[in-house]
Protein backbone atom coordinates (compact mmCIF):
# COMPACT_ATOMS: atom_id res chain seq x y z
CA UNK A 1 -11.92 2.61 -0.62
CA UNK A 2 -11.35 -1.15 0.38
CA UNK A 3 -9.87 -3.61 -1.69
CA UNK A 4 -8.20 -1.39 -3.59
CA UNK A 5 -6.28 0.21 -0.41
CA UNK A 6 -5.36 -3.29 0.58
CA UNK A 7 -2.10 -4.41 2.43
CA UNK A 8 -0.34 -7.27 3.85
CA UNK A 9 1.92 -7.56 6.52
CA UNK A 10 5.15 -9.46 6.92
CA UNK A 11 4.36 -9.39 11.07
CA UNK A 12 3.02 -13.64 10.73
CA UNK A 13 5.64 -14.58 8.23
CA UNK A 14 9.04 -13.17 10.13
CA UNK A 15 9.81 -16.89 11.28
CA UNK A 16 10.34 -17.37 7.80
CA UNK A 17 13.32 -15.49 7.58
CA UNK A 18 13.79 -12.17 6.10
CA UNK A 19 13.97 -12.88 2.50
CA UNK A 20 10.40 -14.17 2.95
CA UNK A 21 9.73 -9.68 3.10
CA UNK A 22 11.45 -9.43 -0.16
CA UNK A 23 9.66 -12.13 -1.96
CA UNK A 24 6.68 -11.26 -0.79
CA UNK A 25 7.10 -7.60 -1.47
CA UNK A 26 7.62 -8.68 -4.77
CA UNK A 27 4.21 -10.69 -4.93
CA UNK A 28 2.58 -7.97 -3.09
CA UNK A 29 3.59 -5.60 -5.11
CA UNK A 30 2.62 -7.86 -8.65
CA UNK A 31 -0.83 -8.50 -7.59
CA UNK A 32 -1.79 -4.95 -6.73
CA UNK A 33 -1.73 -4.37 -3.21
CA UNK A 34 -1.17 -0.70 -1.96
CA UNK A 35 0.99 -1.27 0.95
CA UNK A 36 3.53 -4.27 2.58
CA UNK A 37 3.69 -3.61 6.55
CA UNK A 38 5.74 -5.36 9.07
CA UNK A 39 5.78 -5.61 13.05
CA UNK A 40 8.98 -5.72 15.29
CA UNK A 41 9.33 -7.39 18.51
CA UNK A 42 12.14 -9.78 18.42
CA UNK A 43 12.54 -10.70 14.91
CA UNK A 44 13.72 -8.79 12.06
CA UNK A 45 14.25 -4.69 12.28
CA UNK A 46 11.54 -3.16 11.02
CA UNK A 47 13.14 -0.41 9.13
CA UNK A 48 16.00 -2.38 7.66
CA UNK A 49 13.22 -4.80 6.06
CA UNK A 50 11.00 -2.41 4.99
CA UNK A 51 14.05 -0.57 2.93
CA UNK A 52 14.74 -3.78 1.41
CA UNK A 53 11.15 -4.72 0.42
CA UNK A 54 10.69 -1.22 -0.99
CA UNK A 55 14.26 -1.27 -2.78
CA UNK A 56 12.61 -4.63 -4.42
CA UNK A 57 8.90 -3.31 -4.63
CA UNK A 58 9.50 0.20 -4.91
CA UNK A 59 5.39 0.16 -5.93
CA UNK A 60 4.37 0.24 -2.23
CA UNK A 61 3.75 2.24 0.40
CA UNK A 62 5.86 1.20 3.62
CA UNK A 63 4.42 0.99 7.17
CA UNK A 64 5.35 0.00 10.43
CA UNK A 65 2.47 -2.27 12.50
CA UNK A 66 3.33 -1.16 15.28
CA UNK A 67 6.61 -0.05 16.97
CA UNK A 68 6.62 -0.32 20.57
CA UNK A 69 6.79 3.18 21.45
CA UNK A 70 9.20 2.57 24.68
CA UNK A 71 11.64 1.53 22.89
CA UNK A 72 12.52 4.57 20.23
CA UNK A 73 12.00 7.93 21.34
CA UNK A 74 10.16 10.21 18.65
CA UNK A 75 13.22 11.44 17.19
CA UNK A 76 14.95 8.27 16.40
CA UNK A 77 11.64 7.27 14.73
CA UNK A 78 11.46 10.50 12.96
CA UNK A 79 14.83 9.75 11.97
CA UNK A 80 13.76 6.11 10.55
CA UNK A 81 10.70 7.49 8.72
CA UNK A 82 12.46 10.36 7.17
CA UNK A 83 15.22 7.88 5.11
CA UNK A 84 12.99 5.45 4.65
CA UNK A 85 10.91 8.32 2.67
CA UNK A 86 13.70 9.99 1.51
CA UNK A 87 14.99 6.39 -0.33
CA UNK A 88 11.43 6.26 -1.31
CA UNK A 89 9.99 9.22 -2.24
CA UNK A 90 6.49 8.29 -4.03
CA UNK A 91 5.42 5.83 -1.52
CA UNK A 92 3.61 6.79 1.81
CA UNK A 93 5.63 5.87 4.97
CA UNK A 94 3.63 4.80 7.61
CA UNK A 95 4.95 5.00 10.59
CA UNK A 96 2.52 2.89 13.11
CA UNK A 97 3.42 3.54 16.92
CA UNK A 98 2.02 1.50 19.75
CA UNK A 99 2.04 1.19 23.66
CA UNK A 100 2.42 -2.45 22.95
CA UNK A 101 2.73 -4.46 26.18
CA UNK A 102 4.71 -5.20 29.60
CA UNK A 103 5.95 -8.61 28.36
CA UNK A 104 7.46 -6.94 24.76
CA UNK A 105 8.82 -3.69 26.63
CA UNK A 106 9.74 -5.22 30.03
CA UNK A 107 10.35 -9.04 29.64
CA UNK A 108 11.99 -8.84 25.95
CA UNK A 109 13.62 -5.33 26.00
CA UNK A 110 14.25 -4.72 29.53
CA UNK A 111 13.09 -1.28 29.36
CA UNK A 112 9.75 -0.24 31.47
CA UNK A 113 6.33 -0.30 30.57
CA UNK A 114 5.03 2.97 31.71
CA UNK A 115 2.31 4.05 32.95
CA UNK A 116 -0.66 6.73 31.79
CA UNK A 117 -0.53 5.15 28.42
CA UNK A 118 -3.15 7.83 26.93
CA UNK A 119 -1.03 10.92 28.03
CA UNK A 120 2.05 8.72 26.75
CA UNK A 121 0.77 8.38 22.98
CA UNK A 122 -0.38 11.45 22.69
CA UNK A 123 3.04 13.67 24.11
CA UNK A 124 5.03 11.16 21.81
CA UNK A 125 2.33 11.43 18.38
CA UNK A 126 2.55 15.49 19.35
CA UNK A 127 6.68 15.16 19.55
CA UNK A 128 7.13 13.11 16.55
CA UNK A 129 4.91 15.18 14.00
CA UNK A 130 6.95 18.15 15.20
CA UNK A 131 10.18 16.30 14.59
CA UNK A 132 9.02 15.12 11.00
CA UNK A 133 8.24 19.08 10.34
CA UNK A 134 11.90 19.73 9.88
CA UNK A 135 11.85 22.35 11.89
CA UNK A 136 13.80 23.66 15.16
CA UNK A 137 12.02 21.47 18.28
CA UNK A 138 11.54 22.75 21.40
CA UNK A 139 9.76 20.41 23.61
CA UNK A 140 8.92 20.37 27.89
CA UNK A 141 6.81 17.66 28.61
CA UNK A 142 6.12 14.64 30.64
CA UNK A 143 7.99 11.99 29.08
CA UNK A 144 10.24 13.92 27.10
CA UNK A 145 12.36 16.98 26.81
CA UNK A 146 14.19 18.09 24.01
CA UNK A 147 16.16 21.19 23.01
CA UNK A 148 17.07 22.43 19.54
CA UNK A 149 16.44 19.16 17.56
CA UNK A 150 16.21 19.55 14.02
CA UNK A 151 15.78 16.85 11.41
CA UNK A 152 18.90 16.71 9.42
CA UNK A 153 17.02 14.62 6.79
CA UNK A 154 15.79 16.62 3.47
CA UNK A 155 12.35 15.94 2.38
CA UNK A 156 10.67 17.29 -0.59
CA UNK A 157 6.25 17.48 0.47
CA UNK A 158 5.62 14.09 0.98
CA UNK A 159 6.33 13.24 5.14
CA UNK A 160 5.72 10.20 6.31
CA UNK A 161 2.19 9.98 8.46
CA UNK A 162 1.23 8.65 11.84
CA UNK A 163 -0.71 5.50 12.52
CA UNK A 164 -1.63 4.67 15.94
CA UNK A 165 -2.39 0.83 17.11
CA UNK A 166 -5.21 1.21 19.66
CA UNK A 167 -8.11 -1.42 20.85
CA UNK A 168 -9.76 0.54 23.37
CA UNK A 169 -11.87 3.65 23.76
CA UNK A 170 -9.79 6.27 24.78
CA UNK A 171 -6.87 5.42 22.25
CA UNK A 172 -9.26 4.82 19.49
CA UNK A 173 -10.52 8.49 19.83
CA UNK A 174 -7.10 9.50 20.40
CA UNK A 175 -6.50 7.86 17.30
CA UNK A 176 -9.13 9.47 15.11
CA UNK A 177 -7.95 13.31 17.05
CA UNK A 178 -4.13 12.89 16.78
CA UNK A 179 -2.68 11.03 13.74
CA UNK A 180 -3.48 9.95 10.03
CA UNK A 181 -4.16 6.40 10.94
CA UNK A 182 -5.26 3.69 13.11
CA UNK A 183 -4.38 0.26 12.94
CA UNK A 184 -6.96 -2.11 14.42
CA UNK A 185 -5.75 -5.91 15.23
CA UNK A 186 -7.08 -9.53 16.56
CA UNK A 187 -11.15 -7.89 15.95
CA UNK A 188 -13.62 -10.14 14.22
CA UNK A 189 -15.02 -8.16 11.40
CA UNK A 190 -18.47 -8.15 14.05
CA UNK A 191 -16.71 -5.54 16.13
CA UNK A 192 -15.26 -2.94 13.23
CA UNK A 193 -18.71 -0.63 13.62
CA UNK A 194 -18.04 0.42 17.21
CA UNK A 195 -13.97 0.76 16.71
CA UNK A 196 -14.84 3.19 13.84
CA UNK A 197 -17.45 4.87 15.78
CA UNK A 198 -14.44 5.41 18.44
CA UNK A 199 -12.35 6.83 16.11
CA UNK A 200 -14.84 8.89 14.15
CA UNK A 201 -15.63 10.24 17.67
CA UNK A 202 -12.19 11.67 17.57
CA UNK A 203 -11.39 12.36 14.17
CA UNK A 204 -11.26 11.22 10.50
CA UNK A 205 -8.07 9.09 10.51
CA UNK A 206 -7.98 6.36 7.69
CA UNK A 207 -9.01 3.32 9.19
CA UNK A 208 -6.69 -0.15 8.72
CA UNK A 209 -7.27 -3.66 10.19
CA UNK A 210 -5.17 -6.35 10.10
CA UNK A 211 -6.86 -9.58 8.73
CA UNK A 212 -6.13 -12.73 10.22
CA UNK A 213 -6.57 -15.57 7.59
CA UNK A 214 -4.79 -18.36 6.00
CA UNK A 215 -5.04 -20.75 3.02
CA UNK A 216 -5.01 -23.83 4.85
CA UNK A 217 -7.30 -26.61 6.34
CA UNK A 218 -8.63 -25.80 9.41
CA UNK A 219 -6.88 -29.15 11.47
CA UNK A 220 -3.35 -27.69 10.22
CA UNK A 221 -4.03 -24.50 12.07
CA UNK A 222 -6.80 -24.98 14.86
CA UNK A 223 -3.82 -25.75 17.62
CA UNK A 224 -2.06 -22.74 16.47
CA UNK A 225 -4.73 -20.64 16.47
CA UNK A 226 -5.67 -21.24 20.28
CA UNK A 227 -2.36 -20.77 21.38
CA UNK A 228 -2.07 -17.22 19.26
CA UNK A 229 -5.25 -16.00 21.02
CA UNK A 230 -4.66 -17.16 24.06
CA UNK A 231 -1.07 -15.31 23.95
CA UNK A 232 -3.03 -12.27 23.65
CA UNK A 233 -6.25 -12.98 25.83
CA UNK A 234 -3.69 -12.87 28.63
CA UNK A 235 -3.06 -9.32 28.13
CA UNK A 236 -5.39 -7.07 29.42
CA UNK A 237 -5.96 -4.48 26.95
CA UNK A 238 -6.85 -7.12 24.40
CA UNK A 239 -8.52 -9.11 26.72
CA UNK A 240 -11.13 -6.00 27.49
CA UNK A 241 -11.91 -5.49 23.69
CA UNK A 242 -11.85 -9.42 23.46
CA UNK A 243 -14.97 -9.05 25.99
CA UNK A 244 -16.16 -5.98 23.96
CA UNK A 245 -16.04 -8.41 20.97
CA UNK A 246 -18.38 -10.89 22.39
CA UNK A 247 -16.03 -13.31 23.70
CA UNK A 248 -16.76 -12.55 27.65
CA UNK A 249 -16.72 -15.83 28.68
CA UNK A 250 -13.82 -17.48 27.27
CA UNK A 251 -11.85 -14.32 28.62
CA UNK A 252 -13.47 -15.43 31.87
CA UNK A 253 -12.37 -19.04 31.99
CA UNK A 254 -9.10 -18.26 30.13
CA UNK A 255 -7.93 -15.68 33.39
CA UNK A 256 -9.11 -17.89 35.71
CA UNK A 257 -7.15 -21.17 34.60
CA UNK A 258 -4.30 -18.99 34.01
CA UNK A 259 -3.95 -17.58 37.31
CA UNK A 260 -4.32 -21.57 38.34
CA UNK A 261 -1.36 -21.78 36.72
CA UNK A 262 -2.83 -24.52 33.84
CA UNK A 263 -1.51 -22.94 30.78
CA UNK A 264 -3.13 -25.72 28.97
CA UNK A 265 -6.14 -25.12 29.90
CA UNK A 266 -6.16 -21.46 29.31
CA UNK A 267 -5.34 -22.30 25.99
CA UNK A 268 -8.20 -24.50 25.49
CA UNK A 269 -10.47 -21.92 26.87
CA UNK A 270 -9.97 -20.68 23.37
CA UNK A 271 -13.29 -21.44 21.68
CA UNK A 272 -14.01 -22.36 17.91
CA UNK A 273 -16.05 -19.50 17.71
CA UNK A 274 -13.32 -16.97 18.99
CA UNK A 275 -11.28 -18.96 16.28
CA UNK A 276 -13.46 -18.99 13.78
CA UNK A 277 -14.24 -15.05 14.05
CA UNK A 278 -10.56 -14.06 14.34
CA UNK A 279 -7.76 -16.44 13.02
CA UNK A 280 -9.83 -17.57 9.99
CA UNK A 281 -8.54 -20.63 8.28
CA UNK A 282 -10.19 -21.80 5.17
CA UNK A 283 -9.91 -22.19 1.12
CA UNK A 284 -8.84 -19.04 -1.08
CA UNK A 285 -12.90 -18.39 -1.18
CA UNK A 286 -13.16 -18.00 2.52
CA UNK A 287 -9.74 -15.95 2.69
CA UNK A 288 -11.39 -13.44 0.17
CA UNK A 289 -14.87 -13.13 1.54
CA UNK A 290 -12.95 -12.80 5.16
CA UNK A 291 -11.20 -10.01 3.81
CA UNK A 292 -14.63 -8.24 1.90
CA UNK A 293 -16.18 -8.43 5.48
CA UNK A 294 -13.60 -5.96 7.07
CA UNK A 295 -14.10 -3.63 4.49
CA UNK A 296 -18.16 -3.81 4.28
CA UNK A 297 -17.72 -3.33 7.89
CA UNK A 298 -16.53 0.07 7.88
CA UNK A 299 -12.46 -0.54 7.50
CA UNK A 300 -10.76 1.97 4.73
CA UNK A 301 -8.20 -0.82 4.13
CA UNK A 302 -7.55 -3.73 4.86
CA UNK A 303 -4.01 -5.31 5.92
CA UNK A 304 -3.76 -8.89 5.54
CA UNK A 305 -2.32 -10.69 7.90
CA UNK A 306 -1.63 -14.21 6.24
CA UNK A 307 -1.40 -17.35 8.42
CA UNK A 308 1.26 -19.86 7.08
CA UNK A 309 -0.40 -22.96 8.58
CA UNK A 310 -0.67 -25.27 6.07
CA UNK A 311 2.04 -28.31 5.80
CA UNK A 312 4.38 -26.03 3.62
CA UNK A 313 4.39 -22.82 5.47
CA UNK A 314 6.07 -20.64 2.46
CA UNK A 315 3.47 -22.06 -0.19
CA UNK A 316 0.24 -21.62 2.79
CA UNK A 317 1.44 -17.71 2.68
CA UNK A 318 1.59 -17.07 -0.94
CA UNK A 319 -1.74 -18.51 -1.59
CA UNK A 320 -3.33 -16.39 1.09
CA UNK A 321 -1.64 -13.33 0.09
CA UNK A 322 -2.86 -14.45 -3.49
CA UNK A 323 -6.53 -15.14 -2.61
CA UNK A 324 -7.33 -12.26 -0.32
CA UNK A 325 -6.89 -9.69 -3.42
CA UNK A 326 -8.47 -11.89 -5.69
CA UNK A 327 -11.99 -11.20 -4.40
């Protein structure tokens, strides 16, 4: 368990183009990582990437972190996960669903939020496993209803598993009860007990975290930083396990000067501790003992997230990706 389960994620690099995946696949892949992940909001397609990064790193195991659930119904996902594991059939496809947030599914996408987001995950986790069984489906429920679908994709034992992205309570038991994973994200290492105790409360999924860190000095990235956790802070789910977390009273001030209406402020409500515990910005040293404390927290693997702050954004990522499996 650990290090040797460890990941990274293309989610903080897709700026850098698509190619970056591949490359970094590649590196991934060369220094002994288990898995290469990426996100999907407006950037690259998740699946198309993750064929290509496998197709050049056909080592890994391929996951999805996360796909906003409103936007694919279960069987088009099933669909997705089913060739990407038929095109690779010794890796584990990891298929990491989310209820991700107003601003990605409304704003972005133009398709509604929702609402009763517990109920939601767990008719669409209960749909999708039954889609990826290759059998007949039959399905009457809330959100969906479906009649005689049948996964026209052939695959030998190997299926692709389940990872949910959850934060709070309710999900993170729902989490443990319902799928093969859960995907933690923007936690210090501090608050990893009680998220595991959530889950464990629910299950025995395997437990992954995304790891915020970056080879770079910290005046490169501090600016950055703020803004990426203030981006989130703003959102309420995150903002409750933010408070959970220990960071109550930035929350506080960040809400407040944002409903003012002074963004800037908001943003500099962003404390160096709330930095310091989450977007951690160091040598390769720090990187590597950032990434130990996730796993001696309780985390069955780690996913790192790299942060490509320093002057040359392409070289800050490969020496992050390189130092956080290096210790």
């Amino acid at each position: 368990m650990g290090m040797d389960r460890a990941g990274v994620t293309f989610a903080s690099l897709m700026s850098l183009g698509p190619d970056m995946a591949v490359s970094t696949a590649r590196l991934a892949d060369e220094l002994g990582y288990r898995s290469f992940w990426t996100a999907e909001t407006t950037g690259p397609e998740a699946f198309s990437l993750l064929a290509a990064a496998g197709a050049a790193a056909p080592g890994l195991d391929l996951g999805t972190g996360v796909l906003a659930l409103q936007l694919r119904t279960p069987m088009v996902v099933a669909m997705a996960g089913a060739t990407l594991q038929a095109l690779h059939p010794d890796s584990d496809i990891l298929l990491g669903v989310g209820i991700s947030s107003p601003v990605v599914t409304e704003r972005w996408h133009g398709v509604p939020y929702g609402d009763r987001p517990l109920a939601r995950v767990r008719e669409y986790v209960t749909l999708l496993r039954a889609c990826l069984s290759g059998e007949r489906v039959d399905f009457a429920g809330d959100f969906y209803q479906v009649k005689g679908f049948r996964l026209g994709v052939r695959l030998g034992e190997r299926r692709p598993k389940i990872v949910i992205g959850a934060l709070n309570p309710g999900m993170l038991r729902l989490a443990g009860e319902l799928a093969d994973g859960v995907l933690l994200n923007y936690l210090p290492a501090s608050h990893v007990p009680w998220s595991v105790e959530r889950v464990r409360e629910g299950g025995d999924a395997t437990v992954y975290a995304y790891v915020h860190a970056g080879v770079c000095a910290r005046e490169e990235g501090e600016a950055l930083a703020r803004r990426d956790l203030w981006s989130y802070a703003v959102v309420p789910s995150y903002a409750r396990n933010f408070e959970r977390a220990g960071f109550a009273d930035e929350v506080a001030e960040i809400t407040e000067r944002q409903a003012a209406g002074d963004r800037d402020g908001a943003i500099g409500a962003v404390s160096d501790r709330m930095v310091d515990a989450i977007d951690v910005m160091g040598d390769a040293a720090t990187v590597a003992a950032t990434t130990r404390a996730y796993t001696d927290a309780g985390v069955d693997a780690p996913v790192l997230m790299p942060l490509p702050w320093g002057a040359d954004r392409r070289a800050s990522a490969e020496a992050t990706v390189r130092a956080a499996i290096a210790g």
